[in-house]
N, C-alpha and C. Protein backbone atom coordinates (compact mmCIF):
# COMPACT_ATOMS: atom_id res chain seq x y z
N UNK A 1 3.16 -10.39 -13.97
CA UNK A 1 2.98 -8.94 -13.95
C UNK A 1 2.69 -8.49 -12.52
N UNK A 2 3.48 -7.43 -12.03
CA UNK A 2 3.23 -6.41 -10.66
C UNK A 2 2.87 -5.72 -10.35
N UNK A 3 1.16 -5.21 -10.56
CA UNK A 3 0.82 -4.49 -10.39
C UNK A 3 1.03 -3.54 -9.56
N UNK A 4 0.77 -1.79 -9.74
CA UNK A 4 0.99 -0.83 -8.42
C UNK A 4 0.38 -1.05 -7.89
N UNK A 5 -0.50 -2.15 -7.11
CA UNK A 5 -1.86 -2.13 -5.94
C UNK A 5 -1.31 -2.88 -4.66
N UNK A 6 -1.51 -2.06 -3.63
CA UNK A 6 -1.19 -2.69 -2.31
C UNK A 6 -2.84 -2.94 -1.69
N UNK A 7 -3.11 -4.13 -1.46
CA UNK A 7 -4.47 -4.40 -0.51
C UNK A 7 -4.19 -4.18 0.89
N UNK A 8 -4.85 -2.98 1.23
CA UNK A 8 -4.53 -3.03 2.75
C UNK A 8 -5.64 -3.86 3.37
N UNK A 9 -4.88 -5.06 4.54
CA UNK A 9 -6.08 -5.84 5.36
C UNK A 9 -6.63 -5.47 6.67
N UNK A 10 -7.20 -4.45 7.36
CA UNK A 10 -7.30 -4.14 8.46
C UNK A 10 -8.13 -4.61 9.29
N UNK A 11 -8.15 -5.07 10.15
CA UNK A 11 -8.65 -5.76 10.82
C UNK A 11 -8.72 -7.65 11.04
N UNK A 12 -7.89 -8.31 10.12
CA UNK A 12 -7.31 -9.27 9.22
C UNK A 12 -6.77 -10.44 10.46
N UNK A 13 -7.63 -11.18 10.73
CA UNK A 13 -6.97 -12.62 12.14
C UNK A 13 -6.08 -13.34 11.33
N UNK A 14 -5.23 -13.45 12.35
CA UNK A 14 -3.99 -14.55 12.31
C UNK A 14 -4.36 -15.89 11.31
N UNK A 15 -5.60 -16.18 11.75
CA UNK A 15 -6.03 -17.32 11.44
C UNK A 15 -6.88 -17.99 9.95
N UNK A 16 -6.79 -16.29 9.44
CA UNK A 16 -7.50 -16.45 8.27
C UNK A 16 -6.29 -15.65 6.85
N UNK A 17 -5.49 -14.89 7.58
CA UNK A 17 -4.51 -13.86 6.25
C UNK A 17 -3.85 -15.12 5.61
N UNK A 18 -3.00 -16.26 5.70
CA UNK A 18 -2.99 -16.94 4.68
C UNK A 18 -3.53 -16.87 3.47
N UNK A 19 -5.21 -17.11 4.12
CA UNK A 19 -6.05 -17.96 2.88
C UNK A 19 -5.80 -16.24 2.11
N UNK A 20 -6.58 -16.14 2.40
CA UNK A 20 -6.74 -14.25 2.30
C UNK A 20 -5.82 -13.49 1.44
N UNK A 21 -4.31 -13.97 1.72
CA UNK A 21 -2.82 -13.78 1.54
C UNK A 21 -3.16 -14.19 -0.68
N UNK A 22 -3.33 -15.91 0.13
CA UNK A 22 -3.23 -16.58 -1.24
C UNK A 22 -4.40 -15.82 -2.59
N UNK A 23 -5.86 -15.63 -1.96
CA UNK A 23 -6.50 -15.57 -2.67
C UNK A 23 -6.30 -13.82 -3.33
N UNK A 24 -5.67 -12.98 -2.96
CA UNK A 24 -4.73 -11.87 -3.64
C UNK A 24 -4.07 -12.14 -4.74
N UNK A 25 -3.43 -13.25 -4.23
CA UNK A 25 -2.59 -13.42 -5.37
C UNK A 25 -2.30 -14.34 -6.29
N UNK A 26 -3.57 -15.11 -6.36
CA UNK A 26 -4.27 -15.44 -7.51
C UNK A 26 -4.83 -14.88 -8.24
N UNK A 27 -5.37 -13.54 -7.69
CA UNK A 27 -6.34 -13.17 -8.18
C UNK A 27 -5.66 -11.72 -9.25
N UNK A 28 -4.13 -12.02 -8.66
CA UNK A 28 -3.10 -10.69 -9.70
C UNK A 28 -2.32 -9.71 -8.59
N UNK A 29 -2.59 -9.55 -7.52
CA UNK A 29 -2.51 -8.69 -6.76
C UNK A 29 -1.33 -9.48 -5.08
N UNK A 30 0.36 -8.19 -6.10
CA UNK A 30 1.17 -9.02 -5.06
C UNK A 30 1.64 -8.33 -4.00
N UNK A 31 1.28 -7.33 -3.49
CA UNK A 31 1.47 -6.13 -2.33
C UNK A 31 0.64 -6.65 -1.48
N UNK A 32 0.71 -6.79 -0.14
CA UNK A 32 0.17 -6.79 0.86
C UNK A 32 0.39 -6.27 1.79
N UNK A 33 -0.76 -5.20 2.53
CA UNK A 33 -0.66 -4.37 3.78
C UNK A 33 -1.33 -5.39 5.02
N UNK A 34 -0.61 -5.11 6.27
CA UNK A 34 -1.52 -5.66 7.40
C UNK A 34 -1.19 -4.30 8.45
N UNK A 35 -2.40 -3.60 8.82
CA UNK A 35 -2.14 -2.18 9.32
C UNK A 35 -1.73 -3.21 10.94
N UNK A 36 -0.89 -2.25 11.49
CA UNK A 36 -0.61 -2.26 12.59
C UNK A 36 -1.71 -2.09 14.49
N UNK A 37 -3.06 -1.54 13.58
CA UNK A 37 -4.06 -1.80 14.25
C UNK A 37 -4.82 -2.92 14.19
N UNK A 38 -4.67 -4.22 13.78
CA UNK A 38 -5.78 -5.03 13.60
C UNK A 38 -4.87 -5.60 14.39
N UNK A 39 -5.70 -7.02 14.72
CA UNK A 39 -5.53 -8.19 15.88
C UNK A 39 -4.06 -9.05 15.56
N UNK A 40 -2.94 -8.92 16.73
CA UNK A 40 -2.45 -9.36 16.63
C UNK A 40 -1.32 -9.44 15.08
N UNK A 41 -0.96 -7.97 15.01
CA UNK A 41 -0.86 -7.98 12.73
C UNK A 41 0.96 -8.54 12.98
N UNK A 42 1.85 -8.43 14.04
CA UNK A 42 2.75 -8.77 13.43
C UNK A 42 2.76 -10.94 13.44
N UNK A 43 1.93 -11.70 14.34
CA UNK A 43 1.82 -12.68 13.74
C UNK A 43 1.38 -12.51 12.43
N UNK A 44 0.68 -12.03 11.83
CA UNK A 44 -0.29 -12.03 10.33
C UNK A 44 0.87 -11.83 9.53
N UNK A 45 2.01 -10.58 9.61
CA UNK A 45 2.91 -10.42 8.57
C UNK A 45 3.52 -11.61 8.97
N UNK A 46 4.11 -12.24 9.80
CA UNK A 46 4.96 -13.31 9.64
C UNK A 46 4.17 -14.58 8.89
N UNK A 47 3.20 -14.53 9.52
CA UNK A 47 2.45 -15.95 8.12
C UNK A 47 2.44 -15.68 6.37
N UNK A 48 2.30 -14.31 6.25
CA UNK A 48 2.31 -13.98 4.99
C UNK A 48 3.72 -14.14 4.70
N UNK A 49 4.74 -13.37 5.24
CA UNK A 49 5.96 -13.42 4.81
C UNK A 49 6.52 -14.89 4.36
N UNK A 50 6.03 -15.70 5.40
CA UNK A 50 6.69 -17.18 4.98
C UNK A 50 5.90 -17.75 4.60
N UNK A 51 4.48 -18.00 4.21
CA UNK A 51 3.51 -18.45 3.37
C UNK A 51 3.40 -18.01 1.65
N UNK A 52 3.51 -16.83 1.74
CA UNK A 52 3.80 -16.82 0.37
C UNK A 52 5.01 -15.94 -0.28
N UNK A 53 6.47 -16.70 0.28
CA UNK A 53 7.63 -16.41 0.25
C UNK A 53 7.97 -16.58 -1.61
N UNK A 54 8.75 -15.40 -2.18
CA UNK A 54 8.73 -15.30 -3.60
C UNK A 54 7.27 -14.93 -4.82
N UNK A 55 6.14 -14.49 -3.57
CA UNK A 55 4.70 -14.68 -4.23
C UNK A 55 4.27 -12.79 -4.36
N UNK A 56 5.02 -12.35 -2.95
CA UNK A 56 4.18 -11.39 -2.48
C UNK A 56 4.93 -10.12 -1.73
N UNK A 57 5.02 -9.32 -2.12
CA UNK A 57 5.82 -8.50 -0.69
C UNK A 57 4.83 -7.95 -0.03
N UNK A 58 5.40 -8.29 1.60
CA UNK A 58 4.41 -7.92 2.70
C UNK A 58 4.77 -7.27 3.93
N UNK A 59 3.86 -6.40 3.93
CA UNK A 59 4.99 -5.47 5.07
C UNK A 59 3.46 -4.75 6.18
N UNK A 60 3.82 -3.61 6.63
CA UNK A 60 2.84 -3.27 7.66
C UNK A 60 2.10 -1.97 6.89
N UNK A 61 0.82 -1.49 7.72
CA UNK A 61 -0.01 -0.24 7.72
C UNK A 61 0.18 0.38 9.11
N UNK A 62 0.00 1.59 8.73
CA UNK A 62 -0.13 2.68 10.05
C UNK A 62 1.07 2.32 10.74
N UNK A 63 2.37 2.38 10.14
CA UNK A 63 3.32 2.28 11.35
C UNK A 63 3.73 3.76 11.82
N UNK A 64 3.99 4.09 12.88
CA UNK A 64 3.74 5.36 13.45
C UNK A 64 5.41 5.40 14.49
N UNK A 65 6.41 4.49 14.26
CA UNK A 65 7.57 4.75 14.94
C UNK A 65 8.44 3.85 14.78
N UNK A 66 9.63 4.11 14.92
CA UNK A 66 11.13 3.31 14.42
C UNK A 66 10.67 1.87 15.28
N UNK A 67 10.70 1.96 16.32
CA UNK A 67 10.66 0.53 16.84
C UNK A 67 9.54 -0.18 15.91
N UNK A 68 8.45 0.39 15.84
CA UNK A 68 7.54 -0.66 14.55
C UNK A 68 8.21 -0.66 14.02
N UNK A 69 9.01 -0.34 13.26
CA UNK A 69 9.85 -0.46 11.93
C UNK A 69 10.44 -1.71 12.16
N UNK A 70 11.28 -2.11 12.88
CA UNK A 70 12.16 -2.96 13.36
C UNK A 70 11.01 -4.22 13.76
N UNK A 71 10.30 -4.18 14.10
CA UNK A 71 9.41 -5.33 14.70
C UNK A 71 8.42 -5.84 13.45
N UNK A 72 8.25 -4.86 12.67
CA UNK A 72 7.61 -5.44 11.19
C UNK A 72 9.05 -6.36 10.45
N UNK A 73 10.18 -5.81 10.47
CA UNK A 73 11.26 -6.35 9.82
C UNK A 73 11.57 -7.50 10.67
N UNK A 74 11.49 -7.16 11.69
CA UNK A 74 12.12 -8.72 12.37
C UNK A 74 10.45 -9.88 12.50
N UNK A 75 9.81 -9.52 11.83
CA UNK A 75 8.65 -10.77 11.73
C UNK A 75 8.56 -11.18 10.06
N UNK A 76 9.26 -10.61 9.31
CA UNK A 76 9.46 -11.11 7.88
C UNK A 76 8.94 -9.66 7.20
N UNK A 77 8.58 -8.39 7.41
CA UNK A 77 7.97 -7.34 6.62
C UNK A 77 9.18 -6.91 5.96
N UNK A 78 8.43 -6.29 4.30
CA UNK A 78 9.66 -5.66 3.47
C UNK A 78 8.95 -4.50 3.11
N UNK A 79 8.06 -4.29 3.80
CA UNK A 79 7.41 -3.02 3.20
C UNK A 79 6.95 -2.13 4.51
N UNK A 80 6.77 -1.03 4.50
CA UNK A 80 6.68 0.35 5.45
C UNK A 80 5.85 0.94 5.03
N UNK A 81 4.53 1.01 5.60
CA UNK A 81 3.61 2.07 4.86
C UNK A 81 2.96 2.99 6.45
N UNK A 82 2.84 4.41 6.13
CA UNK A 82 2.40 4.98 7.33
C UNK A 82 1.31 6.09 7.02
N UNK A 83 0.48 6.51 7.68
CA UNK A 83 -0.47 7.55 6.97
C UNK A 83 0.19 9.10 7.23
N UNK A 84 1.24 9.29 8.31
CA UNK A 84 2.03 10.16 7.69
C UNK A 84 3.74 10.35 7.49
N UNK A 85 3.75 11.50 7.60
CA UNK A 85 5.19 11.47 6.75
C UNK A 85 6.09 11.58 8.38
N UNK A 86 7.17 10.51 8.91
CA UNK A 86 7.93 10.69 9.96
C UNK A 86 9.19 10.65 9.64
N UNK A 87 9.97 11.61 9.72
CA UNK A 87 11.51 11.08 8.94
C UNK A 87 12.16 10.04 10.20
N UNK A 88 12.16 9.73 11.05
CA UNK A 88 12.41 9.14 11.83
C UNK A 88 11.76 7.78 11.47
N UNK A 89 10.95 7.58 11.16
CA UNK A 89 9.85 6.04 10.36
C UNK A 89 10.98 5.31 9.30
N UNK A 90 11.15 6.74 8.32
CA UNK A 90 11.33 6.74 6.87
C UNK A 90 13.20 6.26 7.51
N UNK A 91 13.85 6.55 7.79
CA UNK A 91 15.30 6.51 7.82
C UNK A 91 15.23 5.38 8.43
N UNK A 92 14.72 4.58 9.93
CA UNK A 92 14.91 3.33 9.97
C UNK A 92 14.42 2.65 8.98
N UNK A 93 13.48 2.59 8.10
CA UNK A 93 13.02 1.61 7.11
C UNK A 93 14.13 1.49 6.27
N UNK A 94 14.99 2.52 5.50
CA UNK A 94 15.77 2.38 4.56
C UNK A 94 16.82 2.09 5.40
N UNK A 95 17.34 2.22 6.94
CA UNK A 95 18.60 1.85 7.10
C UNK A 95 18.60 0.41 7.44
N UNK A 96 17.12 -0.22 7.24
CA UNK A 96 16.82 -1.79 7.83
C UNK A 96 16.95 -2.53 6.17
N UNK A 97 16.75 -1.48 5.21
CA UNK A 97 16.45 -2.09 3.78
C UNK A 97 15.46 -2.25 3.27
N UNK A 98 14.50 -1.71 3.57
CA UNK A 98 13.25 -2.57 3.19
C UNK A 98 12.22 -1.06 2.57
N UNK A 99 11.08 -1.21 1.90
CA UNK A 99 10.67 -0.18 1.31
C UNK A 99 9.77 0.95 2.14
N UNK A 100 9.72 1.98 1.92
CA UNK A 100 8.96 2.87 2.21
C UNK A 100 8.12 4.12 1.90
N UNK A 101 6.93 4.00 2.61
CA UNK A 101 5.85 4.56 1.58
C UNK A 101 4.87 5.46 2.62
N UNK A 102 5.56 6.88 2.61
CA UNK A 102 4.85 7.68 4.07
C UNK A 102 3.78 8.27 3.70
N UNK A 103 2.58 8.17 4.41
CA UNK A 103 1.67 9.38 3.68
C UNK A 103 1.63 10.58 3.53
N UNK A 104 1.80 11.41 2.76
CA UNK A 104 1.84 12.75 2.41
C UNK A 104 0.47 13.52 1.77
N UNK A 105 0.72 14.89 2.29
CA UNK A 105 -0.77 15.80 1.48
C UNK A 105 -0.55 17.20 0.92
N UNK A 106 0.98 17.54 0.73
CA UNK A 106 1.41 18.74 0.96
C UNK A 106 2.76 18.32 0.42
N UNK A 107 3.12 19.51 -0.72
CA UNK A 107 4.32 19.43 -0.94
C UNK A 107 5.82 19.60 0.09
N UNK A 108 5.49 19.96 1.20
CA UNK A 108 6.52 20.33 1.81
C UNK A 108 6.84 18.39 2.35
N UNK A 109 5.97 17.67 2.62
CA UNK A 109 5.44 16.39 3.12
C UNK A 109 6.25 15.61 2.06
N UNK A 110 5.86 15.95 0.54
CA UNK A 110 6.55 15.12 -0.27
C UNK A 110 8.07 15.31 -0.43
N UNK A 111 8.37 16.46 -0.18
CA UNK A 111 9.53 16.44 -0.06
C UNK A 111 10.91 16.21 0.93
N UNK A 112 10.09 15.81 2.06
CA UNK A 112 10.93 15.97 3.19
C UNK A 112 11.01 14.75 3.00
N UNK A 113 9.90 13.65 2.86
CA UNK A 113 9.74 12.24 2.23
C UNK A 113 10.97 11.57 1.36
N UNK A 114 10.74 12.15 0.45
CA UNK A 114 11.64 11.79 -0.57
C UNK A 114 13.23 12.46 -0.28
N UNK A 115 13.38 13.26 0.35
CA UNK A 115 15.08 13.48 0.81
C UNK A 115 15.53 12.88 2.19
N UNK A 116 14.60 11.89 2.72
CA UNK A 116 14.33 10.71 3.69
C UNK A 116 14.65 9.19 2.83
N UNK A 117 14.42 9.43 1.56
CA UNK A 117 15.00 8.32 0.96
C UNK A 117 13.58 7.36 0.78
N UNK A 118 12.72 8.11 0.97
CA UNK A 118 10.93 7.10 0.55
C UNK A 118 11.20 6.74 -0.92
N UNK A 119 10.48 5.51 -0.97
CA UNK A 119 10.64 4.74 -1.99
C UNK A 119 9.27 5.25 -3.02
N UNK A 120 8.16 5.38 -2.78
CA UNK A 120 7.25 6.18 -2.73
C UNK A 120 6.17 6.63 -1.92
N UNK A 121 5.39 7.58 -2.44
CA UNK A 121 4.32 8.67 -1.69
C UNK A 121 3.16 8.47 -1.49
N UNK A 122 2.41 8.00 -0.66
CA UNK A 122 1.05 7.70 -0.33
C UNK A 122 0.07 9.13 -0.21
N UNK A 123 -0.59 9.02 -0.99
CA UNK A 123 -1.32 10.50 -0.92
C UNK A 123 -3.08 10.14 -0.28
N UNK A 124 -2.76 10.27 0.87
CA UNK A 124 -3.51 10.01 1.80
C UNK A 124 -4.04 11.48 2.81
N UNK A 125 -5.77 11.45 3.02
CA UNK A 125 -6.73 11.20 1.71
C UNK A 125 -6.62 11.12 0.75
N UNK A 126 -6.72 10.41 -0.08
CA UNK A 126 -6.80 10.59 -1.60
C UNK A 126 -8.30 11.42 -2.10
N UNK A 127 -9.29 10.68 -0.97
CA UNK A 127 -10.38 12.17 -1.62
C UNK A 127 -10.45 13.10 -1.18
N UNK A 128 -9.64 13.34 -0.09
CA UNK A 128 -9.44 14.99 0.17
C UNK A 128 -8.55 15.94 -0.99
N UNK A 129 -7.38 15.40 -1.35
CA UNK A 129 -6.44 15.71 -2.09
C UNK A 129 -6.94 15.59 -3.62
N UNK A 130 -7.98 14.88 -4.07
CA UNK A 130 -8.48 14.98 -5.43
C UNK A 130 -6.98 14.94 -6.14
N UNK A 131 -7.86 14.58 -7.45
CA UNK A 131 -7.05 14.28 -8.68
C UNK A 131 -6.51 15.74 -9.32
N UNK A 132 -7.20 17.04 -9.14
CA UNK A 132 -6.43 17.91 -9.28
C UNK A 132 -5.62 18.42 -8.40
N UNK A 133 -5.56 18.10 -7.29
CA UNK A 133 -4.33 18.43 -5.98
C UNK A 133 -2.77 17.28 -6.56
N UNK A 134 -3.56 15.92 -6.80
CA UNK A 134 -1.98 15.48 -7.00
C UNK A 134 -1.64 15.56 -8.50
N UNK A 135 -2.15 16.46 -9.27
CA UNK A 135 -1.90 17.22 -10.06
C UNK A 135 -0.55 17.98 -10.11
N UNK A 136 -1.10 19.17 -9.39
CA UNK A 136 -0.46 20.28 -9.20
C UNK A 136 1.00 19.74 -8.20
N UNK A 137 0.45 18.62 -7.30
CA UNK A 137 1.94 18.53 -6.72
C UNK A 137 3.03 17.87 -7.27
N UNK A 138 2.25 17.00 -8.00
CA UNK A 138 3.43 15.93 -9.42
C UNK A 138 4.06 16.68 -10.36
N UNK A 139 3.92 17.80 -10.71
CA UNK A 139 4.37 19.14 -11.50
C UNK A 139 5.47 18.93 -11.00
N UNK A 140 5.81 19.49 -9.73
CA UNK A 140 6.69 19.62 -9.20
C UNK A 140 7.40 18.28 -8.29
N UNK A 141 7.23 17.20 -8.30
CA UNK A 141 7.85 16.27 -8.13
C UNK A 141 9.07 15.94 -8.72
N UNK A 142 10.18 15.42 -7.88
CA UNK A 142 11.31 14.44 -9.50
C UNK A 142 10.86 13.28 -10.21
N UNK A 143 11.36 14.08 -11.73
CA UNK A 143 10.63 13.03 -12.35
C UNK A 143 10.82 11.39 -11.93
N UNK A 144 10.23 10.63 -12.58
CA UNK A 144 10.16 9.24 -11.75
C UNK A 144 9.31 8.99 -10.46
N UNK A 145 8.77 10.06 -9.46
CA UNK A 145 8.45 9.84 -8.31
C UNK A 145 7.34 8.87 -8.22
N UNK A 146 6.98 8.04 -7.57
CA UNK A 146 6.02 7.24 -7.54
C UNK A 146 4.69 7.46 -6.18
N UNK A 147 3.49 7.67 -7.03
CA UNK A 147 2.88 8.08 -5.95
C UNK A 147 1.67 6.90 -6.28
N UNK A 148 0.68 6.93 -4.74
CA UNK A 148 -0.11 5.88 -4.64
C UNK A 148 -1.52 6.60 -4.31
N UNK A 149 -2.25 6.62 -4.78
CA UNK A 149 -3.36 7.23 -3.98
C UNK A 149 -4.39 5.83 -2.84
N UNK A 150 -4.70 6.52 -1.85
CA UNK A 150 -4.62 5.60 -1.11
C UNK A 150 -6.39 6.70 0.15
N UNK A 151 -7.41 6.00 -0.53
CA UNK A 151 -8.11 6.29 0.51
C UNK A 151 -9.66 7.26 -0.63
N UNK A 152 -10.97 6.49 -0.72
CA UNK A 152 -11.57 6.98 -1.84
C UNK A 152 -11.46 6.47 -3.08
N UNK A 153 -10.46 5.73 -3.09
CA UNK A 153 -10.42 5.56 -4.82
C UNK A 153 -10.47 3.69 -4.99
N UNK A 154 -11.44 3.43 -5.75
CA UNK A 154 -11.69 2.36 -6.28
C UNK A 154 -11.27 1.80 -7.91
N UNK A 155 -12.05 1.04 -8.43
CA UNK A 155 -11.93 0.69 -9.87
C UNK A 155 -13.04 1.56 -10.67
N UNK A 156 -14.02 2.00 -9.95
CA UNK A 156 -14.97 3.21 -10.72
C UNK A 156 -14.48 4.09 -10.82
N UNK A 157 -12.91 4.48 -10.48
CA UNK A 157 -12.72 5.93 -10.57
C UNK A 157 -10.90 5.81 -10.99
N UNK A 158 -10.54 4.99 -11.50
CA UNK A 158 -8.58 4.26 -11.65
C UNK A 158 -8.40 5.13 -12.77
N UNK A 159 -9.38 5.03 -14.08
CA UNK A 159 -9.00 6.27 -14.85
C UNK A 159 -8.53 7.23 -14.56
N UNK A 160 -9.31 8.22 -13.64
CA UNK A 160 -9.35 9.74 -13.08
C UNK A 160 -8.33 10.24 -12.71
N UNK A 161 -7.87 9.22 -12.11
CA UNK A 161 -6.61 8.91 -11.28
C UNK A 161 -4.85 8.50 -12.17
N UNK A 162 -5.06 7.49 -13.03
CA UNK A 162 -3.83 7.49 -13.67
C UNK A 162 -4.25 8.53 -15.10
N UNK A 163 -4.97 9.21 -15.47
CA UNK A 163 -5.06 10.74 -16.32
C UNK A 163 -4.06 11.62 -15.89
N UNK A 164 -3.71 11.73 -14.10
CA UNK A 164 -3.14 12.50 -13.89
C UNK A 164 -1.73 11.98 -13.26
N UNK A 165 -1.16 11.33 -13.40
CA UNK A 165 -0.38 10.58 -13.22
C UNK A 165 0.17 9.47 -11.90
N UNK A 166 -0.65 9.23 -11.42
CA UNK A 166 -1.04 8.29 -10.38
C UNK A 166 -0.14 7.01 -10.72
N UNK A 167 0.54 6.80 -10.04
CA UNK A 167 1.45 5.37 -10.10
C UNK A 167 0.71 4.37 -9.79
N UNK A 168 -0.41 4.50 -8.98
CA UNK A 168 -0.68 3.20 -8.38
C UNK A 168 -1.93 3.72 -7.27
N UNK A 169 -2.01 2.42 -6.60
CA UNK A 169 -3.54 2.47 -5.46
C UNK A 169 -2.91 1.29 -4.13
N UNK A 170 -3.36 2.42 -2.90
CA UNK A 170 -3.66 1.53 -2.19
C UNK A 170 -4.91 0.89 -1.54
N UNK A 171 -6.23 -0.08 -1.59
CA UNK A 171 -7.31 -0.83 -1.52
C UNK A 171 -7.22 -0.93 -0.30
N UNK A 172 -8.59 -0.19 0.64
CA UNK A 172 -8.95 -1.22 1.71
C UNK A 172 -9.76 -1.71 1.73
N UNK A 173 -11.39 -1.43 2.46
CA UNK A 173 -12.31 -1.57 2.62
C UNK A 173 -13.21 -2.21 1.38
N UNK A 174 -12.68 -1.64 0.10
CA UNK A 174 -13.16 -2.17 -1.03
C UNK A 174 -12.60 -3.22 -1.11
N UNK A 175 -11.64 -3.47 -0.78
CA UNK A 175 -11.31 -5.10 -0.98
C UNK A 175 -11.10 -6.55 0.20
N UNK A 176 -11.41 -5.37 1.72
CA UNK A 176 -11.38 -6.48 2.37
C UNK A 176 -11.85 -5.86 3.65
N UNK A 177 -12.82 -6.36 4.17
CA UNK A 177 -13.49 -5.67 5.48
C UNK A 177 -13.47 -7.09 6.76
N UNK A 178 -13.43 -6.92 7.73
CA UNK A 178 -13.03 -8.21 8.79
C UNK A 178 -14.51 -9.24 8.59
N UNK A 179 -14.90 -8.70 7.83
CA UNK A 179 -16.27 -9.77 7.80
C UNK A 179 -16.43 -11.05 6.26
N UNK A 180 -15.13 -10.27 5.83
CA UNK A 180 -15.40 -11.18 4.49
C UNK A 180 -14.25 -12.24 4.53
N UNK A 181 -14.70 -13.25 3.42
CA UNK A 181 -13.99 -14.39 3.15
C UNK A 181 -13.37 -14.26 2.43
N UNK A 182 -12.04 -15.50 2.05
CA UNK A 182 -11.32 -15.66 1.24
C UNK A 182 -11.85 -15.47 -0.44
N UNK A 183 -12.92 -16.42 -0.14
CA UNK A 183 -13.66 -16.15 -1.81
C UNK A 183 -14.30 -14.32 -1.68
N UNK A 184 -14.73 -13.70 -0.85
CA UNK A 184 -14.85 -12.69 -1.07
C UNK A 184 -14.45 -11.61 -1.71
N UNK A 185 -13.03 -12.24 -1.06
CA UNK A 185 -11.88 -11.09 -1.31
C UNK A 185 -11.31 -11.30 -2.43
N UNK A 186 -11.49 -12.67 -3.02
CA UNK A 186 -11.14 -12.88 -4.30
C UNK A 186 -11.32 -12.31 -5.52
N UNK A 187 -12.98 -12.57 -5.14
CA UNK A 187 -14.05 -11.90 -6.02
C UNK A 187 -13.78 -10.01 -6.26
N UNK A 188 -13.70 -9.25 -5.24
CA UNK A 188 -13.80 -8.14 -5.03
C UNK A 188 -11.68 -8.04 -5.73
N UNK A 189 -11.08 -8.86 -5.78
CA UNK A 189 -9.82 -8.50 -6.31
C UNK A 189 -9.46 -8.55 -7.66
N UNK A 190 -10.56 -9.79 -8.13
CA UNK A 190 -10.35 -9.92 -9.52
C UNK A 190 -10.97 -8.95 -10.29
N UNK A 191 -12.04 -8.04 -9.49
CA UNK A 191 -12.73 -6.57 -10.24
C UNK A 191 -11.83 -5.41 -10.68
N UNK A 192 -10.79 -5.35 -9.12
CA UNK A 192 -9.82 -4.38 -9.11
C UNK A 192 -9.22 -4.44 -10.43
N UNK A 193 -8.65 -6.10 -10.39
CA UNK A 193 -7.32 -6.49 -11.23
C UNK A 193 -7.76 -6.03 -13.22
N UNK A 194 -9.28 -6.40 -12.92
CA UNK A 194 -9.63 -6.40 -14.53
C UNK A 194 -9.56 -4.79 -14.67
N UNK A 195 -10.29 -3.86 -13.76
CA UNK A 195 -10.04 -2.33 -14.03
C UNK A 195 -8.98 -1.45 -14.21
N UNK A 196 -8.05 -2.21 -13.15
CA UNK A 196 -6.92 -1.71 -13.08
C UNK A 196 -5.80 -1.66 -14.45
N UNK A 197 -5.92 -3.03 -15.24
CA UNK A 197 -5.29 -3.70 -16.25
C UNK A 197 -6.00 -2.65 -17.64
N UNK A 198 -7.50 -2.75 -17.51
CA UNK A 198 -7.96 -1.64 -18.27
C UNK A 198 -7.51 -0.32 -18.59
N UNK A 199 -7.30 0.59 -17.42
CA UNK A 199 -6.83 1.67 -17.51
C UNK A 199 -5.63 2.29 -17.03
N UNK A 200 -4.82 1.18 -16.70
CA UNK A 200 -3.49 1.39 -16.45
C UNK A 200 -3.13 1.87 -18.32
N UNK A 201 -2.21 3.15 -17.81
CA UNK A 201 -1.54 3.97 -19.42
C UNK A 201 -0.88 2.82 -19.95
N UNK A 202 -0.71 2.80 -20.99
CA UNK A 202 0.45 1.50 -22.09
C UNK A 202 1.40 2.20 -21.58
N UNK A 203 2.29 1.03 -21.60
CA UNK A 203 4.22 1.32 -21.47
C UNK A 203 4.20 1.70 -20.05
């Protein structure tokens, strides 16, 4: 099973995202972010990419321009995530193949997104934007659209969130801060995984 949860790792050494990598996805959880600000992240996506090849898709955070685009893809990344919406981001990701997921807060955002060819919508803040903001903007979404809330939202609050039709979550800090361990992150994933499984809608 594939859950909608991407763990973003920020701040995440070369030397430890393996273990880190693995203990995700044991723990249920096969999305992996490595933001583009932490130490050294496109070695980190390339260890993930070929460490847990068929396990995991792994791609970047905060990419902020086409050439990242290309430099996450050429180190093994299949995934594009940015905190905002660049159609210039969004068009190299899909003309490289690989997925993309811009942050948006504003319908005009989601839409320029999605006729960019985004795979889905990061609604980032997520606690600025509340559960009645991506409300009102999923109204008007095409149906199918897939959105992530991403920023504020934990497993104390996954209900609140798929009530209103929330596709999914993206995890940081709650699940991985540069000070914790592999078993840490384990621990703090298998909480997600049991809440998430809880109140994810049937079907």
């Amino acid at each position: 099973m594939s859950r909608e949860i991407i763990a973003i790792l920020r701040g995440v050494q070369p030397d430890e995202v393996l273990e880190i990598g693995r203990a995700l996805v044991d723990a249920g959880i096969d999305r992996i972010e490595v933001p583009l600000n932490s130490p050294d992240p496109l070695t980190s996506i390339e260890r993930l990419a070929s460490g847990l090849e068929g396990q995991a898709t792994v791609g970047a955070g905060t990419v902020l321009t086409p050439e990242q685009v290309t430099a996450v893809h050429d180190a093994g990344g299949t995934i594009i995530v940015s905190p905002d919406c660049n159609p210039a981001v969004i068009d190299r990701t899909k003309a490289l193949n690989i997925l993309s997921y811009p942050g948006v807060a504003t319908p005009t955002e989601c839409f320029t997104a999605l006729r960019h060819g985004a795979d889905g919508l990061k609604f980032f803040p997520a606690f600025l934007i509340g559960t009645k903001g991506l409300s009102a903007i999923s109204a008007v979404l095409p149906q199918g659209t897939k959105t992530y809330a991403v920023g504020g939202v934990g497993p104390d609050n996954f209900a609140e969130w798929f009530a209103v039709g929330v596709s999914g979550f993206g995890l940081g800090t709650g699940i991985y801060k540069p000070d914790f361990s592999a078993n840490d992150v384990a621990e703090r994933a298998r909480t997600i995984v049991a809440a998430y499984d809880r109140d994810v809608p049937a079907g």
